[in-house]
PDB file of N, CA and C in Angstrom:
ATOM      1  N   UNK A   1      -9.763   5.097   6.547  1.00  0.00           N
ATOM      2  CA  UNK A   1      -8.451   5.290   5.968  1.00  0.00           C
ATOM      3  C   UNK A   1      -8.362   4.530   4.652  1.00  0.00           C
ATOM      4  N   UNK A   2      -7.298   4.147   4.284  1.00  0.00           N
ATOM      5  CA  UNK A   2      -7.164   3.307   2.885  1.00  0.00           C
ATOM      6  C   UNK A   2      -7.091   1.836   2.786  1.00  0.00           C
ATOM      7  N   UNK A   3      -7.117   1.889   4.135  1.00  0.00           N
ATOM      8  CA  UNK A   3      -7.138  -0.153   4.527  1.00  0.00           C
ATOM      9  C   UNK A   3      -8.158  -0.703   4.149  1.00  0.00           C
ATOM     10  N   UNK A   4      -9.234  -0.158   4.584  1.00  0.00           N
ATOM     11  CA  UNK A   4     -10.702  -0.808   4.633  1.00  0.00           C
ATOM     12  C   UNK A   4     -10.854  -0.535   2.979  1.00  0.00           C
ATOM     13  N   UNK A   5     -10.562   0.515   2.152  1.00  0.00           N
ATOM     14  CA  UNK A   5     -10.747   0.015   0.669  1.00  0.00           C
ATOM     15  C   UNK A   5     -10.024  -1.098   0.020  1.00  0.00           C
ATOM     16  N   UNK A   6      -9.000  -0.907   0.300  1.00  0.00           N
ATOM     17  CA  UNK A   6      -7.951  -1.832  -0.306  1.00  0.00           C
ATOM     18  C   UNK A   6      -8.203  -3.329  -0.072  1.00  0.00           C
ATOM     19  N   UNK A   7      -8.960  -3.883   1.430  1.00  0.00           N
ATOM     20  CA  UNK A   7      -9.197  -5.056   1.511  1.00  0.00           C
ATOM     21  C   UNK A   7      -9.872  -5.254   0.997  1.00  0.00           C
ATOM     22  N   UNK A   8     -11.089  -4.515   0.771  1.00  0.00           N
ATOM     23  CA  UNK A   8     -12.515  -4.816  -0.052  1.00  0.00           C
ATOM     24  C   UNK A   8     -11.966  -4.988  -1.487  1.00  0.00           C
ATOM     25  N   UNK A   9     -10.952  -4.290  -2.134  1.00  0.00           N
ATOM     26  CA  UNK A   9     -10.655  -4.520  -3.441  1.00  0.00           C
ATOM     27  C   UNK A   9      -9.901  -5.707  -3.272  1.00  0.00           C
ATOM     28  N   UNK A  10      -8.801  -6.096  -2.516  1.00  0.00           N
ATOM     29  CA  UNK A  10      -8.341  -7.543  -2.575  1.00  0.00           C
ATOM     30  C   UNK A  10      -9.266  -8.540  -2.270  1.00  0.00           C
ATOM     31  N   UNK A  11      -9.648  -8.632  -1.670  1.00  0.00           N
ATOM     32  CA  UNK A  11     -10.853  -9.669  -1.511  1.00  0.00           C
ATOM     33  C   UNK A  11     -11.689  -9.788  -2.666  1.00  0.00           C
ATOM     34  N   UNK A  12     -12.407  -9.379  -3.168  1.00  0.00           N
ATOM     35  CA  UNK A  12     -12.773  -9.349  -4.425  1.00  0.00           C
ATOM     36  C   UNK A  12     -11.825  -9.684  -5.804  1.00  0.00           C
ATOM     37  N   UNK A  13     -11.251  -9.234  -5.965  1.00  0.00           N
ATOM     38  CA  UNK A  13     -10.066  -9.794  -6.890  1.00  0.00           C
ATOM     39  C   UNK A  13      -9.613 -10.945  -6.380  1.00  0.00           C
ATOM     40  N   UNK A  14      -9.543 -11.388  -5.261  1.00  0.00           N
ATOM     41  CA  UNK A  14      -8.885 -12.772  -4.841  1.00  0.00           C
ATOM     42  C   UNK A  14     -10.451 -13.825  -5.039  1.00  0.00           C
ATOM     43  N   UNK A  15     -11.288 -13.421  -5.038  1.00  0.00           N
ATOM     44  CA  UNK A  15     -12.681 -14.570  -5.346  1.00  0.00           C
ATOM     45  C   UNK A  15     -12.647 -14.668  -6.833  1.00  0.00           C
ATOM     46  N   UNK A  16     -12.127 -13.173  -7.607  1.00  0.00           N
ATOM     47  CA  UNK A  16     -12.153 -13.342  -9.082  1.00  0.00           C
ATOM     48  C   UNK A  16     -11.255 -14.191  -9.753  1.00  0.00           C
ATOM     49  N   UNK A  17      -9.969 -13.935  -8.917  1.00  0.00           N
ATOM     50  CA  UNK A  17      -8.898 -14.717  -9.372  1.00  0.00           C
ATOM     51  C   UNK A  17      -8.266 -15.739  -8.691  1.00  0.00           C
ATOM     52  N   UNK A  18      -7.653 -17.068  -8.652  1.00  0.00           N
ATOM     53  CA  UNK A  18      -7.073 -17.844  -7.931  1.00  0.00           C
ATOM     54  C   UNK A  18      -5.517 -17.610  -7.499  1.00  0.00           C
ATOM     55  N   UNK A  19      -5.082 -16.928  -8.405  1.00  0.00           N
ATOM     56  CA  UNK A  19      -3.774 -15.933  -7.992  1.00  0.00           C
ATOM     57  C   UNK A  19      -3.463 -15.208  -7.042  1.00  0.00           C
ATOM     58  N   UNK A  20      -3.430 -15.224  -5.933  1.00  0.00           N
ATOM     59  CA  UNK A  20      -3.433 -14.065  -4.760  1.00  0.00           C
ATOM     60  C   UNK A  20      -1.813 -12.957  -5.730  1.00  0.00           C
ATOM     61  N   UNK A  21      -1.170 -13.677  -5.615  1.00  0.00           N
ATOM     62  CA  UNK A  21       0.432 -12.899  -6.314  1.00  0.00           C
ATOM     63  C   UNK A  21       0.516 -12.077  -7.796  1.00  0.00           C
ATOM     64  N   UNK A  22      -0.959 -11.661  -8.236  1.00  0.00           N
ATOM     65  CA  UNK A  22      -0.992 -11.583  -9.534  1.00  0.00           C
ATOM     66  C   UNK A  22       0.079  -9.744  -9.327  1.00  0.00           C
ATOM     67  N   UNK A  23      -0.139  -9.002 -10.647  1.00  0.00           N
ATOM     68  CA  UNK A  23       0.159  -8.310 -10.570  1.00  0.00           C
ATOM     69  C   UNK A  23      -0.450  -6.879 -10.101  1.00  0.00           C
ATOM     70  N   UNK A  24      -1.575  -6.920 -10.518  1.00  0.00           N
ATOM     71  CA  UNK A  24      -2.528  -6.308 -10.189  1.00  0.00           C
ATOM     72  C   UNK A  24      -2.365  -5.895  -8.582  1.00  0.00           C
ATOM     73  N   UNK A  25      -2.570  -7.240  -7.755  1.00  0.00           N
ATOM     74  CA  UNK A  25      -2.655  -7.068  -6.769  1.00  0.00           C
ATOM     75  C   UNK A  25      -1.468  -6.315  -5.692  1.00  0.00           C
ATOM     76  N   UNK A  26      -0.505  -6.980  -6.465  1.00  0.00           N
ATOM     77  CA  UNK A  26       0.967  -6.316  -6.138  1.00  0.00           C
ATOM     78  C   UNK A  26       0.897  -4.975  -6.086  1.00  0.00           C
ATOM     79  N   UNK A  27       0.509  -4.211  -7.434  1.00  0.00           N
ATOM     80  CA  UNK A  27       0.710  -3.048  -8.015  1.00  0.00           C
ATOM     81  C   UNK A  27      -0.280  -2.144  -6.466  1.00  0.00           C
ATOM     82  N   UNK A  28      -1.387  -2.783  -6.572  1.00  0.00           N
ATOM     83  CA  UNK A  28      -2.446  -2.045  -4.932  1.00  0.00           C
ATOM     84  C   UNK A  28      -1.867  -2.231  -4.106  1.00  0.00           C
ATOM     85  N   UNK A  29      -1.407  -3.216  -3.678  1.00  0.00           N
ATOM     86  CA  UNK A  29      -0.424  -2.906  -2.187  1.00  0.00           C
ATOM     87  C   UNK A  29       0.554  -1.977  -2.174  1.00  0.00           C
ATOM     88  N   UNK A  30       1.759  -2.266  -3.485  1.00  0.00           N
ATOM     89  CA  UNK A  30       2.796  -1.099  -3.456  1.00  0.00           C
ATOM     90  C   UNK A  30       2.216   0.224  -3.051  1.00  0.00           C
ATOM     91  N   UNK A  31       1.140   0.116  -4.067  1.00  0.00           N
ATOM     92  CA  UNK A  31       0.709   1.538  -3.956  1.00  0.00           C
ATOM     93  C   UNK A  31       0.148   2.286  -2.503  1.00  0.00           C
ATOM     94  N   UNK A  32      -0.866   1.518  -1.904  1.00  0.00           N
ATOM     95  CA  UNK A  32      -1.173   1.738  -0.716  1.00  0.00           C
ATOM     96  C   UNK A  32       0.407   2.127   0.422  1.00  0.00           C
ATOM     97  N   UNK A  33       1.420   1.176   0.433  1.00  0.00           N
ATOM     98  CA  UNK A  33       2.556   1.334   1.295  1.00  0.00           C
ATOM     99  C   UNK A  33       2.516   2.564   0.950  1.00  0.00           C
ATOM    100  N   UNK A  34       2.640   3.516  -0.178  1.00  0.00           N
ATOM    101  CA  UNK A  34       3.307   4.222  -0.523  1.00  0.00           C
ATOM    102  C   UNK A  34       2.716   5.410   0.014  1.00  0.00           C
ATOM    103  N   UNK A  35       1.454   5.665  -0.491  1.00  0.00           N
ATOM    104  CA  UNK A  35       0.633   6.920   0.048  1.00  0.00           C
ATOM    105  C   UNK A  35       0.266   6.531   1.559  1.00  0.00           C
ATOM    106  N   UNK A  36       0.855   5.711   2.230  1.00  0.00           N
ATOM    107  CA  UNK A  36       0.889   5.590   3.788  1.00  0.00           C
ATOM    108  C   UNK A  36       1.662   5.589   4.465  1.00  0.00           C
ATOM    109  N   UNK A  37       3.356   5.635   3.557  1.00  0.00           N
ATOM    110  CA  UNK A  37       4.420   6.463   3.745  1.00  0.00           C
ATOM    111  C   UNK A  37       4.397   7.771   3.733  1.00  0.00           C
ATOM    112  N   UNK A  38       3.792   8.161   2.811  1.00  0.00           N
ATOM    113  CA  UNK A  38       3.475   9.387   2.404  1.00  0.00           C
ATOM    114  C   UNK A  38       3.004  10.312   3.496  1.00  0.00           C
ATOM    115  N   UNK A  39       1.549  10.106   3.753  1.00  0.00           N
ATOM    116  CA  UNK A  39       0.919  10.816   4.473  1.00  0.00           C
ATOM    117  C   UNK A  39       1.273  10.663   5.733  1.00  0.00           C
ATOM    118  N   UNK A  40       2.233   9.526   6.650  1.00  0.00           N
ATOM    119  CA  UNK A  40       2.830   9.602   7.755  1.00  0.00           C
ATOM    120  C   UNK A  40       4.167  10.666   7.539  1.00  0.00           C
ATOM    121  N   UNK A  41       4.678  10.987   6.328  1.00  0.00           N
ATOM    122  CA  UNK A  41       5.629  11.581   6.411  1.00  0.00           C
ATOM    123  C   UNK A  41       5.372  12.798   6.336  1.00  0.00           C
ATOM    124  N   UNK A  42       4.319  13.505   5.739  1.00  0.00           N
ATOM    125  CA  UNK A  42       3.372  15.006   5.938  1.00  0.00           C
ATOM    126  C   UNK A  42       3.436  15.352   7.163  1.00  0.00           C
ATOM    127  N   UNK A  43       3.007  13.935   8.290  1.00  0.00           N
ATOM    128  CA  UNK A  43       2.690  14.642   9.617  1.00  0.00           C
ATOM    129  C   UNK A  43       4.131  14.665  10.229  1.00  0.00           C
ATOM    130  N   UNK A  44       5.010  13.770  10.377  1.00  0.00           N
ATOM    131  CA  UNK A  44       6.527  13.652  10.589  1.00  0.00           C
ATOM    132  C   UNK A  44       7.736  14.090  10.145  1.00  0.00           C
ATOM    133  N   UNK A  45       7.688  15.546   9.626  1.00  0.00           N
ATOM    134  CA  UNK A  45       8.811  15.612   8.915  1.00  0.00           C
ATOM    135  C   UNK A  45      10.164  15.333   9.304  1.00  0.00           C
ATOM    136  N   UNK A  46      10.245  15.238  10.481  1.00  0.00           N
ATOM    137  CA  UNK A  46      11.711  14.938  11.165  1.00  0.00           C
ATOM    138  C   UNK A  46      11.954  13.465  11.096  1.00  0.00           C
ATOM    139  N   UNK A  47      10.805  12.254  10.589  1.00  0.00           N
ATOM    140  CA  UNK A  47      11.137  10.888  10.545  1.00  0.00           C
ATOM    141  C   UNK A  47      12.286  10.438   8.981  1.00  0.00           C
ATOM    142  N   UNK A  48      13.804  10.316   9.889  1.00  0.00           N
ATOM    143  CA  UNK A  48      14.515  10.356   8.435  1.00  0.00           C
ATOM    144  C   UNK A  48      14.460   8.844   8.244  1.00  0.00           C
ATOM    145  N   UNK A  49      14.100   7.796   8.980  1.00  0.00           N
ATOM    146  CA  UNK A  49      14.314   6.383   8.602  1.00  0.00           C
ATOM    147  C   UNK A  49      13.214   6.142   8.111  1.00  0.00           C
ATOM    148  N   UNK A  50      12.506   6.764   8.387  1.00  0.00           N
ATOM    149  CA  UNK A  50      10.873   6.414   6.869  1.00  0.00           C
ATOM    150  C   UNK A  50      11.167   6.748   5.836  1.00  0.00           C
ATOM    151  N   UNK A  51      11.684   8.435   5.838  1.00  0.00           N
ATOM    152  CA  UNK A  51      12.141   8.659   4.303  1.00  0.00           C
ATOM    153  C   UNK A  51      12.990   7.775   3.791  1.00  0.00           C
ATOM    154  N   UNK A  52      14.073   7.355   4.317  1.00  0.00           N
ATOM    155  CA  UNK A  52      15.122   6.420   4.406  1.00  0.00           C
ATOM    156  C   UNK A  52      14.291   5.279   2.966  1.00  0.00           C
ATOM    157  N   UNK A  53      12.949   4.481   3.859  1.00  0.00           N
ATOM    158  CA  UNK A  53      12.725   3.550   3.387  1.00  0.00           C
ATOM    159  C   UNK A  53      11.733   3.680   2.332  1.00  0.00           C
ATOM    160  N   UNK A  54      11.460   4.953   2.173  1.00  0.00           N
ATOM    161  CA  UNK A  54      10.767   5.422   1.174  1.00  0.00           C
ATOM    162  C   UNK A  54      11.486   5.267  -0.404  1.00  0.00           C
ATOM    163  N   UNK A  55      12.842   6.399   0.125  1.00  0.00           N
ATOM    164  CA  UNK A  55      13.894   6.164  -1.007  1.00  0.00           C
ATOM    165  C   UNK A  55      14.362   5.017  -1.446  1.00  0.00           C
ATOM    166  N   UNK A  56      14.198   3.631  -0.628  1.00  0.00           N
ATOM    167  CA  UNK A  56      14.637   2.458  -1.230  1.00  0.00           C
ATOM    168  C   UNK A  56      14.242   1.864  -1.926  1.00  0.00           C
TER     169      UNK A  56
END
């Protein structure tokens, strides 16, 4: 799935950088939540409190 990339890219950026909070890193997580909102909501269309928290 997208976990196992995403750690491998944080982990690496976190040995590069001493910043865990940089922006960068921020910007990959948002992003990950998002297309994992996403693709739970493809299979769920009737989940309105995901969309809910999607829209927020």
């Amino acid at each position: 799935m997208i976990k196992n990339p995403l750690i491998s890219v944080i982990l690496q950026k976190e040995k590069e950088e001493k910043n865990k909070g940089s922006v960068e890193l921020q910007v990959l997580s948002f992003t990950s939540k998002i297309r994992r909102l996403t693709s739970h909501l493809e299979l769920h269309k009737r989940d309105f409190l995901s969309q809910r928290g999607l829209r927020i």
